[in-house]
C-alpha atoms as a PDB file:
ATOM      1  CA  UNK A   1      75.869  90.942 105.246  1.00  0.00           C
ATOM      2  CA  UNK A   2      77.246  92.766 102.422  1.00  0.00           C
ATOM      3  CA  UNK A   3      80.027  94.750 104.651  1.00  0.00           C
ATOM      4  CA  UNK A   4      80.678  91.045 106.325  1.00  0.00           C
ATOM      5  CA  UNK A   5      81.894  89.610 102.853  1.00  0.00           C
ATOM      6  CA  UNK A   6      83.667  92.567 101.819  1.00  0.00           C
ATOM      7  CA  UNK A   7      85.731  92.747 105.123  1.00  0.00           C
ATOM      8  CA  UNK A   8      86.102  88.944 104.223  1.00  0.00           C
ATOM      9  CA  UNK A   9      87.402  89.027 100.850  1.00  0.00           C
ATOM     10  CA  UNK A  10      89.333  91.839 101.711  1.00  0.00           C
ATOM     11  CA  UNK A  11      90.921  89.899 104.095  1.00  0.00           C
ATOM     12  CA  UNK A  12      91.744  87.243 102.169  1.00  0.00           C
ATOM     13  CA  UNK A  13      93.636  89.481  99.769  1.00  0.00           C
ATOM     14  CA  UNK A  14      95.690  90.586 102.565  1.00  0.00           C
ATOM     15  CA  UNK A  15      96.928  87.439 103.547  1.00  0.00           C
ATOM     16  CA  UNK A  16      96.999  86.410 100.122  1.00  0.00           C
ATOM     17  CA  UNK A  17      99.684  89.471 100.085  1.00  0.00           C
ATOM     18  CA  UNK A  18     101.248  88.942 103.004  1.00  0.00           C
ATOM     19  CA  UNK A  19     101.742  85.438 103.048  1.00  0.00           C
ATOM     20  CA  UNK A  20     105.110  85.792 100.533  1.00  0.00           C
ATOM     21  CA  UNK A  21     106.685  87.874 103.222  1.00  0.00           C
ATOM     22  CA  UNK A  22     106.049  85.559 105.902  1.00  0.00           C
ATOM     23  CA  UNK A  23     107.671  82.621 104.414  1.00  0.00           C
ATOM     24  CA  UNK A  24     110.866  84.750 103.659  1.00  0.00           C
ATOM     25  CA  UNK A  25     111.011  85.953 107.638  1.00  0.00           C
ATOM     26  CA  UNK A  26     110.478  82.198 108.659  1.00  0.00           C
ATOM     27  CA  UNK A  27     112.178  80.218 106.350  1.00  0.00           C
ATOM     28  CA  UNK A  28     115.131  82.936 107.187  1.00  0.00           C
ATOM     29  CA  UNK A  29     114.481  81.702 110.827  1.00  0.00           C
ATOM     30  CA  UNK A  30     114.585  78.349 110.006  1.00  0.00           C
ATOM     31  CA  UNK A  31     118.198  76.396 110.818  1.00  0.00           C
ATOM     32  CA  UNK A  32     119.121  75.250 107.326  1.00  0.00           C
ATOM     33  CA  UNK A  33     118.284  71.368 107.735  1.00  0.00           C
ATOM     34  CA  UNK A  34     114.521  72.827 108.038  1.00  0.00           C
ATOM     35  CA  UNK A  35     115.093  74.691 104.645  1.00  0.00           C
ATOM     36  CA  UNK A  36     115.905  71.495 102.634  1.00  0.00           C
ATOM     37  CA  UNK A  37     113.451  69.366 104.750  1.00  0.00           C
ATOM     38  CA  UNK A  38     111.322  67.007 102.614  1.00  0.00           C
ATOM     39  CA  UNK A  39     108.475  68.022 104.995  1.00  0.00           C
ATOM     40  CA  UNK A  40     107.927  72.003 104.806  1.00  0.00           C
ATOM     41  CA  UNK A  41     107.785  73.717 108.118  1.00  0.00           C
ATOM     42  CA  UNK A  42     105.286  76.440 108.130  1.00  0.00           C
ATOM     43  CA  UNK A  43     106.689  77.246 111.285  1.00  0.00           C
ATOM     44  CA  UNK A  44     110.713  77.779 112.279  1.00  0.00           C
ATOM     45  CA  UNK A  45     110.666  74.331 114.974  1.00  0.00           C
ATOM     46  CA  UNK A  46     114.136  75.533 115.822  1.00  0.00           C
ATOM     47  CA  UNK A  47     114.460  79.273 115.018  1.00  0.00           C
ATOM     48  CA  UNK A  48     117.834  80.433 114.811  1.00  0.00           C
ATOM     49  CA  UNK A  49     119.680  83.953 113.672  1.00  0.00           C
ATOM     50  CA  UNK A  50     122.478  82.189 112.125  1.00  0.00           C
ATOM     51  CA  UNK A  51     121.812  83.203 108.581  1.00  0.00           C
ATOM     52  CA  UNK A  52     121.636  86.940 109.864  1.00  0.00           C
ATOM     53  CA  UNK A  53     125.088  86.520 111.425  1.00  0.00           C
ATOM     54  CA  UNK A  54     126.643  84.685 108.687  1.00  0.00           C
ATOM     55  CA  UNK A  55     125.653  87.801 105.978  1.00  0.00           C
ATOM     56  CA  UNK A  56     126.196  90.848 108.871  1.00  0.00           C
ATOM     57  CA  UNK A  57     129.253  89.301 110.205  1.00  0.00           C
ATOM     58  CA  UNK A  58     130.825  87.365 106.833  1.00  0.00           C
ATOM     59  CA  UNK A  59     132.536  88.799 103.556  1.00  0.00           C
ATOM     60  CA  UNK A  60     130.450  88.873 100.281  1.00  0.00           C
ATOM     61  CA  UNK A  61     133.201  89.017  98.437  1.00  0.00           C
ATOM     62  CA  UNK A  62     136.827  89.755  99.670  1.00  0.00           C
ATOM     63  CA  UNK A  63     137.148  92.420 101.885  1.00  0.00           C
ATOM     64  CA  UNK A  64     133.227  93.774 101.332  1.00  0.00           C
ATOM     65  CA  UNK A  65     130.767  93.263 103.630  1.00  0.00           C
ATOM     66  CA  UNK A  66     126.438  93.592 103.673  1.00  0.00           C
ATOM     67  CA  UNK A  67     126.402  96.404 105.394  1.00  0.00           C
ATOM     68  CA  UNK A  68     128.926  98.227 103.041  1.00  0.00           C
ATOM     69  CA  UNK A  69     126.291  97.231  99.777  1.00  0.00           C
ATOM     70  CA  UNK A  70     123.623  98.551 102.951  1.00  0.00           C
ATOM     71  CA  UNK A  71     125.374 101.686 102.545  1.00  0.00           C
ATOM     72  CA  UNK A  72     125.859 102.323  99.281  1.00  0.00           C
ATOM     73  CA  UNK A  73     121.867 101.855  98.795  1.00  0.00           C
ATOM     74  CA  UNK A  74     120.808 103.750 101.436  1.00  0.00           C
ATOM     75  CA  UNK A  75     123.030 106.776 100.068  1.00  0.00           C
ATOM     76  CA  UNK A  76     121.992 106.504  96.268  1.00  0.00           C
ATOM     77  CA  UNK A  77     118.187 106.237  97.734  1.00  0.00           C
ATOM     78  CA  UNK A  78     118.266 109.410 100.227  1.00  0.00           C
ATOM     79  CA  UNK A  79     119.841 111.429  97.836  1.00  0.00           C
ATOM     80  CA  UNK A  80     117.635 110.584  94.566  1.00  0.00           C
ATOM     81  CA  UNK A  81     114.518 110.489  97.754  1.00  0.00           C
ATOM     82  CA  UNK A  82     116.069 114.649  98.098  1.00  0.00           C
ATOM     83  CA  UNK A  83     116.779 115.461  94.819  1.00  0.00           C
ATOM     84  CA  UNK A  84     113.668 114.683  92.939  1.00  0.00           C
ATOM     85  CA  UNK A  85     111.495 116.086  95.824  1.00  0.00           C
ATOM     86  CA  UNK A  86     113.175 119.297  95.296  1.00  0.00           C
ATOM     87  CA  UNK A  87     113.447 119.244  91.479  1.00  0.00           C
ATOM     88  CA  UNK A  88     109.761 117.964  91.228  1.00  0.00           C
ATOM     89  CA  UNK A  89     108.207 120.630  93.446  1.00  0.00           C
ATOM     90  CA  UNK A  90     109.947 123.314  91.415  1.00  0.00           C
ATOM     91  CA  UNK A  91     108.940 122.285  88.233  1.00  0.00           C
ATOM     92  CA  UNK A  92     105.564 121.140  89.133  1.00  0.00           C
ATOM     93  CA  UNK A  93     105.072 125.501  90.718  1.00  0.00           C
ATOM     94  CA  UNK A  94     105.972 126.204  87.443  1.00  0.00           C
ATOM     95  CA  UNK A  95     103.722 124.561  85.014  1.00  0.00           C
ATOM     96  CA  UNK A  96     100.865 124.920  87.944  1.00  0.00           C
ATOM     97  CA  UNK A  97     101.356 128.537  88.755  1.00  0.00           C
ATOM     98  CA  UNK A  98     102.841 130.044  85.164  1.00  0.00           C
ATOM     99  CA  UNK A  99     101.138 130.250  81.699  1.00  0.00           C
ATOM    100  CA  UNK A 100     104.286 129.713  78.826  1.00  0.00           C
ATOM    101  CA  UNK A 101     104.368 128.216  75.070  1.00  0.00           C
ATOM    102  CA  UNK A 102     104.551 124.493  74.770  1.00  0.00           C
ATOM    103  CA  UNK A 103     103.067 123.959  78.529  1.00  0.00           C
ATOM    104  CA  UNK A 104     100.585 121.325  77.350  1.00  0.00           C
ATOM    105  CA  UNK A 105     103.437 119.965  75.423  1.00  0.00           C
ATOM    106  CA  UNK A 106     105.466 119.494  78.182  1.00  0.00           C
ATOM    107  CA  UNK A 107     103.253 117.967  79.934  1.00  0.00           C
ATOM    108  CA  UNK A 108     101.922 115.219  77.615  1.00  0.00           C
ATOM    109  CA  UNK A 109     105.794 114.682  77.133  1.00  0.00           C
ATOM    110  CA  UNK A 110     106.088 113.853  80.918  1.00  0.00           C
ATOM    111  CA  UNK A 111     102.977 111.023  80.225  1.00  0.00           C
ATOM    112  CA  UNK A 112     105.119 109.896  77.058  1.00  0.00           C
ATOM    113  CA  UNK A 113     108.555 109.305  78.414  1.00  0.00           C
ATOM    114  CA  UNK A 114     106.940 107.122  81.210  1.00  0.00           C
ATOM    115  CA  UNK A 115     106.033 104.841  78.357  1.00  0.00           C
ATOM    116  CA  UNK A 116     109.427 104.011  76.982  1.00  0.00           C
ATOM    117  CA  UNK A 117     110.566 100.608  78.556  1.00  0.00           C
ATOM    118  CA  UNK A 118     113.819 101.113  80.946  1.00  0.00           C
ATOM    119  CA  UNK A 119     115.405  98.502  79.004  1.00  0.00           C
ATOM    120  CA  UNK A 120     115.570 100.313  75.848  1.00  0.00           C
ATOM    121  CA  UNK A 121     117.631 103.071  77.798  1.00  0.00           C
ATOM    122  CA  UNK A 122     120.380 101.010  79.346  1.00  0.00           C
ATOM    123  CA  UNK A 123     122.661 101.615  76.028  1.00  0.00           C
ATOM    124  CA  UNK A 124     122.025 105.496  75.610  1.00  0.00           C
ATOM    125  CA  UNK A 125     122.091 106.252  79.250  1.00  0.00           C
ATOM    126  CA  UNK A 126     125.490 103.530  79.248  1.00  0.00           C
ATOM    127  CA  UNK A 127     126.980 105.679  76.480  1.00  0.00           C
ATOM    128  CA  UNK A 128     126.153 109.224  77.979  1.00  0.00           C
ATOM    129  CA  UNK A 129     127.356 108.353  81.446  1.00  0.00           C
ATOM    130  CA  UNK A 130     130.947 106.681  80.011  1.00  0.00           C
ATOM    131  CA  UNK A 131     130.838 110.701  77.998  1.00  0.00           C
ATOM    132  CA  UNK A 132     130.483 112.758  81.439  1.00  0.00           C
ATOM    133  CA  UNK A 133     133.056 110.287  83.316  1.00  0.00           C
ATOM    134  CA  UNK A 134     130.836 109.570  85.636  1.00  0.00           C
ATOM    135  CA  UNK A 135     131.465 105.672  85.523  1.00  0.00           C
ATOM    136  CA  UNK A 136     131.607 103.288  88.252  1.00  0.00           C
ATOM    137  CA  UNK A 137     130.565 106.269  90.636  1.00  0.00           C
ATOM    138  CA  UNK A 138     127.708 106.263  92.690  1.00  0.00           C
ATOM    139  CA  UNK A 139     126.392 109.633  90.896  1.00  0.00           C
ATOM    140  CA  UNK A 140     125.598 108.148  87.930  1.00  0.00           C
ATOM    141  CA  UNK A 141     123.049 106.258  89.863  1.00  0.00           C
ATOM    142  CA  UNK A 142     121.748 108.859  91.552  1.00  0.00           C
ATOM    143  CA  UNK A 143     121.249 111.113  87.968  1.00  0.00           C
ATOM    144  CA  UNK A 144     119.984 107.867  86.114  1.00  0.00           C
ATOM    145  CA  UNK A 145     117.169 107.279  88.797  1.00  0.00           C
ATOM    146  CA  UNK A 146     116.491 110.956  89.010  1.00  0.00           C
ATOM    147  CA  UNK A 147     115.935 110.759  85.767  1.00  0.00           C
ATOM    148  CA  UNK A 148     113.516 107.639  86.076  1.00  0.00           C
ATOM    149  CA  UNK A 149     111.321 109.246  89.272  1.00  0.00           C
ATOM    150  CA  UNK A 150     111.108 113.017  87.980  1.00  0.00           C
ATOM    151  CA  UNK A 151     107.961 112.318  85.046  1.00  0.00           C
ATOM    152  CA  UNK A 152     105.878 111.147  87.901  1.00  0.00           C
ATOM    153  CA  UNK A 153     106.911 113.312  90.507  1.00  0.00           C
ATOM    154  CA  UNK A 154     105.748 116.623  88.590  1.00  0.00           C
ATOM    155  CA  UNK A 155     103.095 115.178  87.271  1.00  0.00           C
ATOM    156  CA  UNK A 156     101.716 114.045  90.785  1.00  0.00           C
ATOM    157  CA  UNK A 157     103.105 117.084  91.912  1.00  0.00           C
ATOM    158  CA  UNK A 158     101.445 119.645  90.520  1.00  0.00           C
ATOM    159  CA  UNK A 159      97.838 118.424  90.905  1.00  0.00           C
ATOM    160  CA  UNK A 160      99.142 119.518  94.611  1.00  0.00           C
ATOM    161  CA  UNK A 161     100.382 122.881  93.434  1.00  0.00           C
ATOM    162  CA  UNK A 162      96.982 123.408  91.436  1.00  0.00           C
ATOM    163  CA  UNK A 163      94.742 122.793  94.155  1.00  0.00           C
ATOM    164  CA  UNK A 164      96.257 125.449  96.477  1.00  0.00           C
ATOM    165  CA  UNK A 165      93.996 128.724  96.046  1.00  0.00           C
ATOM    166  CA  UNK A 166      96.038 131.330  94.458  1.00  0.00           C
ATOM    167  CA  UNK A 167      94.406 133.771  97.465  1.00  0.00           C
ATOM    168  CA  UNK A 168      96.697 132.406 100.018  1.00  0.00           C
ATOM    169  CA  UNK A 169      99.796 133.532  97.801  1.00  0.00           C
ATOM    170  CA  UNK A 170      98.728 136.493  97.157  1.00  0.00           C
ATOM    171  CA  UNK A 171      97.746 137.123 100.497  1.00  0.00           C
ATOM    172  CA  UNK A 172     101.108 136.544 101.732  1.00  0.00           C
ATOM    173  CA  UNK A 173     102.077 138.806  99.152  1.00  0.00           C
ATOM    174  CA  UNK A 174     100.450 141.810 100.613  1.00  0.00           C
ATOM    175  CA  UNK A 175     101.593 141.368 103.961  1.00  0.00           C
ATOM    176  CA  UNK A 176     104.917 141.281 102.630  1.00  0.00           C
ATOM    177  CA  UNK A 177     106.575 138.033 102.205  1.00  0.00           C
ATOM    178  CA  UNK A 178     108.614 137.526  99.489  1.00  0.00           C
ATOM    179  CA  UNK A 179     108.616 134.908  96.444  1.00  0.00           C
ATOM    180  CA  UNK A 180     110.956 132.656  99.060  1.00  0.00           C
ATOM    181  CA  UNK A 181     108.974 132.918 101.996  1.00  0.00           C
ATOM    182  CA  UNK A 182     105.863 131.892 100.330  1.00  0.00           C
ATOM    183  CA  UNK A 183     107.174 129.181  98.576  1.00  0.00           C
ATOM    184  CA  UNK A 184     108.473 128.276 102.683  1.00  0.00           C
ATOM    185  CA  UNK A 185     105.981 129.294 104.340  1.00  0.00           C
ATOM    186  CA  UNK A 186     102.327 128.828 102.333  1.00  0.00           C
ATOM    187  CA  UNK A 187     103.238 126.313  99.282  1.00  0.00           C
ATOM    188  CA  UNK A 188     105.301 123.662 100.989  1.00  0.00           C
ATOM    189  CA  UNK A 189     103.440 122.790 104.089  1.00  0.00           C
ATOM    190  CA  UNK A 190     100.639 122.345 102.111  1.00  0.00           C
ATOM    191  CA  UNK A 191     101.784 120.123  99.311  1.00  0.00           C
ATOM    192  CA  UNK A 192     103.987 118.016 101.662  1.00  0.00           C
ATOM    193  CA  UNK A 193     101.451 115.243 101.207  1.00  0.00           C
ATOM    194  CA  UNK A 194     102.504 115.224  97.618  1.00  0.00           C
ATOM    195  CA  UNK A 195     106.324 115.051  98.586  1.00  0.00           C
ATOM    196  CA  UNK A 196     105.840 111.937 100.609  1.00  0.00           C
ATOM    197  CA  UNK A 197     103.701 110.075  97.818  1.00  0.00           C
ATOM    198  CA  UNK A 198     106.622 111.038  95.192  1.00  0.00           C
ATOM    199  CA  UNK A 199     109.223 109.958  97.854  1.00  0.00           C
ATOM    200  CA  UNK A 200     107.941 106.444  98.404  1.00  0.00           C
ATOM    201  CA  UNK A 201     107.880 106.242  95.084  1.00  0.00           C
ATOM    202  CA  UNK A 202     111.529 107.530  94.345  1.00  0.00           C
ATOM    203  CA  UNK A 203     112.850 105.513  97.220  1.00  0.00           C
ATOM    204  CA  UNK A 204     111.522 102.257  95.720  1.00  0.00           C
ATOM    205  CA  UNK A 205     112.521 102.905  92.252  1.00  0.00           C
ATOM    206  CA  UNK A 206     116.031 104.024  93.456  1.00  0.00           C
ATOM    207  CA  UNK A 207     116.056 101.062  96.362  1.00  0.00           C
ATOM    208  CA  UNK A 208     115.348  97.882  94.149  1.00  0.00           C
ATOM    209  CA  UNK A 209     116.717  98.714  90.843  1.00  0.00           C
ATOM    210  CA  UNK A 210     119.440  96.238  89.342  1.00  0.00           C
ATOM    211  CA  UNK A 211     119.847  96.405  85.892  1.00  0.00           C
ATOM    212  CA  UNK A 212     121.155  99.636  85.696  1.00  0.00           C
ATOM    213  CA  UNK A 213     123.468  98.995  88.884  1.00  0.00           C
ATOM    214  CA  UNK A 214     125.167  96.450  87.446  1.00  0.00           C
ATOM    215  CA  UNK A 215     125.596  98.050  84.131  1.00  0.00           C
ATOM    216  CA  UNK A 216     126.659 101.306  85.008  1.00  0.00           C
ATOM    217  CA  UNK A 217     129.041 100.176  88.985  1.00  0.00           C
ATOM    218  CA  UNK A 218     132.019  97.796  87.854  1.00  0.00           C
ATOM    219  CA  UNK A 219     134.136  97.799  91.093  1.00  0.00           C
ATOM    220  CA  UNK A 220     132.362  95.046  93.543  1.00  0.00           C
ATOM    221  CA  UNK A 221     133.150  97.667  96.508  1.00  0.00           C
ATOM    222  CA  UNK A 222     130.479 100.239  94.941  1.00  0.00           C
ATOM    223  CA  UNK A 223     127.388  97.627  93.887  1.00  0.00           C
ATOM    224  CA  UNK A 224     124.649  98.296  95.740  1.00  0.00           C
ATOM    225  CA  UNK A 225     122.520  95.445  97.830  1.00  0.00           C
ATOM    226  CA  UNK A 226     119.829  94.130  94.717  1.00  0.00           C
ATOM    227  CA  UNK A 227     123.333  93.862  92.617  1.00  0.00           C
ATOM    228  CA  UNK A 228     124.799  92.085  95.875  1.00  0.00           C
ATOM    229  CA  UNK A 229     121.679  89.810  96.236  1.00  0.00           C
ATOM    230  CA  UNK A 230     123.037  87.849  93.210  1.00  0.00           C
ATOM    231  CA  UNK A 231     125.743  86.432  95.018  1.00  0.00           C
ATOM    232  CA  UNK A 232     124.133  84.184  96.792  1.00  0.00           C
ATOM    233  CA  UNK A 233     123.122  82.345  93.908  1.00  0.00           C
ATOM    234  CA  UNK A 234     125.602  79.832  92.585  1.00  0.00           C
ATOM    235  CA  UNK A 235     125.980  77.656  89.883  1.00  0.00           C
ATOM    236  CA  UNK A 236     124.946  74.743  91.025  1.00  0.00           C
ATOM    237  CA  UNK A 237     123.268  75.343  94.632  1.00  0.00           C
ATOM    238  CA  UNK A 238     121.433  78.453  96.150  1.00  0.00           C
ATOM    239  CA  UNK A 239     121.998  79.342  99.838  1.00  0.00           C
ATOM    240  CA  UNK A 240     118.529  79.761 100.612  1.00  0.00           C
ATOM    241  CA  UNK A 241     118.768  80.806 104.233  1.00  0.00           C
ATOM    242  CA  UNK A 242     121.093  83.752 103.443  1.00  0.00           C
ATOM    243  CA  UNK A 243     119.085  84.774 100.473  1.00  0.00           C
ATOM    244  CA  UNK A 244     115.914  85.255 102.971  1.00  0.00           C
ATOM    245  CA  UNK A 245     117.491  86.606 105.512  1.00  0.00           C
ATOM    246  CA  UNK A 246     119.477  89.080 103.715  1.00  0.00           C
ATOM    247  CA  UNK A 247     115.752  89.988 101.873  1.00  0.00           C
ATOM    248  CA  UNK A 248     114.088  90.617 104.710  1.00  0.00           C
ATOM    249  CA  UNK A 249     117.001  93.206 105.687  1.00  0.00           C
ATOM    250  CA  UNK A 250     116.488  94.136 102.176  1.00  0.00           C
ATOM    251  CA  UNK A 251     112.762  94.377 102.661  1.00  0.00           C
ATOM    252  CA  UNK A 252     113.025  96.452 106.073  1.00  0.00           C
ATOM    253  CA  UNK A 253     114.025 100.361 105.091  1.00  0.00           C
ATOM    254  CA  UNK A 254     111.070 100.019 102.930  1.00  0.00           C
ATOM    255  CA  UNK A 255     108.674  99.243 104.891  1.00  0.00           C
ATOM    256  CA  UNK A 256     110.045 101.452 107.769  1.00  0.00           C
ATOM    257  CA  UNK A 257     110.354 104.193 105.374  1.00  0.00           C
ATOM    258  CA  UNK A 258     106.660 103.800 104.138  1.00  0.00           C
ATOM    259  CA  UNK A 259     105.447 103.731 108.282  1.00  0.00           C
ATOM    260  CA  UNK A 260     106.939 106.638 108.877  1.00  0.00           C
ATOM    261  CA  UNK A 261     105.644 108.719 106.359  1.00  0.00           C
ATOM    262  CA  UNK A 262     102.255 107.360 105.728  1.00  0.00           C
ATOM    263  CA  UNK A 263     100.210 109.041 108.243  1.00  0.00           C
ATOM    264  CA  UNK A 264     101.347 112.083 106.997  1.00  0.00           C
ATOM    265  CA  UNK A 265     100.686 111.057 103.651  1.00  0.00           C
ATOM    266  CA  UNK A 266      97.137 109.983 104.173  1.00  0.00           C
ATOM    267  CA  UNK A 267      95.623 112.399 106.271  1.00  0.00           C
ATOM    268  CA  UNK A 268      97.236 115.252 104.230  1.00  0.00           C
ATOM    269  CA  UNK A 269      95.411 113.287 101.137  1.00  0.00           C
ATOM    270  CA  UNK A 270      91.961 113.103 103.202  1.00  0.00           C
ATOM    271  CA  UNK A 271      92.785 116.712 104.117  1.00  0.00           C
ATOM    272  CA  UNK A 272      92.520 117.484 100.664  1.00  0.00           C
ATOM    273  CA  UNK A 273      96.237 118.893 100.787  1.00  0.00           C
ATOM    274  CA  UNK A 274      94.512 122.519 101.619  1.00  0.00           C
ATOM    275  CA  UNK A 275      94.107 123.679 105.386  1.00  0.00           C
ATOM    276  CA  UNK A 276      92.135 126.746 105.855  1.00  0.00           C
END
């Protein structure tokens, strides 16, 4: 009886969840005399993928299109997704596998900084990014939300790197691999359960951010898609069957991103991220 209302109420919380989602595919579905319909329609009565076609097919703005803000996400994600994995598993070796002054430090520092509200940083990070001329480029996205998704990274990171046994380095040692090979070879398979965790998390952060996107991009051609989600709200009306259609395509690298890596994620976390 017990298991029967706990497979209940957990079900309830996933539809709870879920339901949000659902009304944003249907009501994208939905022509948009169904949209503005005194009566809501739980259910599209004339689906239709003219809202899809008006934002894939239509200009933005003058002479920029969806996919083009599409683009410019996708490559500020990836490359932040790349660059902290490989920054974070570095650094995380290093405070897991080497003893040096201030370690502890560091590493209460990496529990601090994640404290400080983003907003506080927009003027700082606005100033030091106008210093390195790297405004209205795509890079100073990339470094700012490095910046944001490296504290958790190591941190997650090298609870990874600590639970490897030592032995299997040194092992590898004696047989003759070198520093590189064992990294390769031994470390990296085995804390690739670690990467994918840190990645989600990177490729959300880097994915839905808009503040600093519309701070630090000023040409329209360069925004990125949560900056170019504002345009569909006006003055005086909202377009409400763009803005759901254009949020589930908004919605969908996410969530594909997340399928493809989670079984590796969560049997490499049941695994215990060690493999004798």
């Amino acid at each position: 009886m017990k298991k029967v209302a706990l497979n209940g109420a957990g079900l309830l919380v996933a539809l709870f969840a879920a339901f949000p989602v659902y009304w944003m595919i249907a009501t994208s579905l939905k022509p948009s005399r169904e949209i503005f319909s005194a009566t809501p329609q739980p259910v599209p009565t004339h689906p239709t993928l003219e809202h899809y076609r008006d934002i894939l097919t239509g200009n933005l703005i003058p002479g920029v299109t969806f996919v083009d803000f599409f683009l410019n996400s996708a490559l500020v994600a990836v490359s932040t997704v790349l660059l902290s994995g490989l920054v974070a598993l570095l650094a995380a070796t290093a405070v897991a596998r080497f003893r040096f002054r201030l370690r502890t430090s560091f590493l209460i520092m990496l529990l601090v900084v994640q404290m400080i509200p983003l907003e506080a940083l927009v003027i700082p990070l606005f100033l030091m990014i106008q210093r390195l001329g790297l405004y209205n480029t795509l890079p100073s996205l990339i470094l700012t939300y490095l910046g944001f998704s490296l504290p958790f990274a190591v941190w997650m990171l090298r609870g990874f790197v600590a639970a490897v046994p030592k032995e299997l380095e040194e092992a590898a040692a004696i047989d003759g691999a070198s520093r590189a090979q064992t990294f390769r070879r031994i470390l990296f398979p085995l804390v690739a359960p670690g990467l994918v965790a840190t990645s989600i998390f990177s490729f959300i952060t880097a994915w839905n951010e808009l503040i600093f996107a519309l701070t630090f991009i000023n040409d329209q051609d360069r925004y990125t898609l949560p900056v170019a989600m504002t345009f569909f709200f006006g003055r005086d009306d909202t377009a409400w069957g763009p803005v759901m259609a254009a949020s589930t395509l908004f919605t969908l690298p996410v969530i594909i991103f997340f399928l493809l890596v989670q079984r590796r994620m969560v049997s490499g976390l049941v695994a215990g991220a060690v493999k004798g």
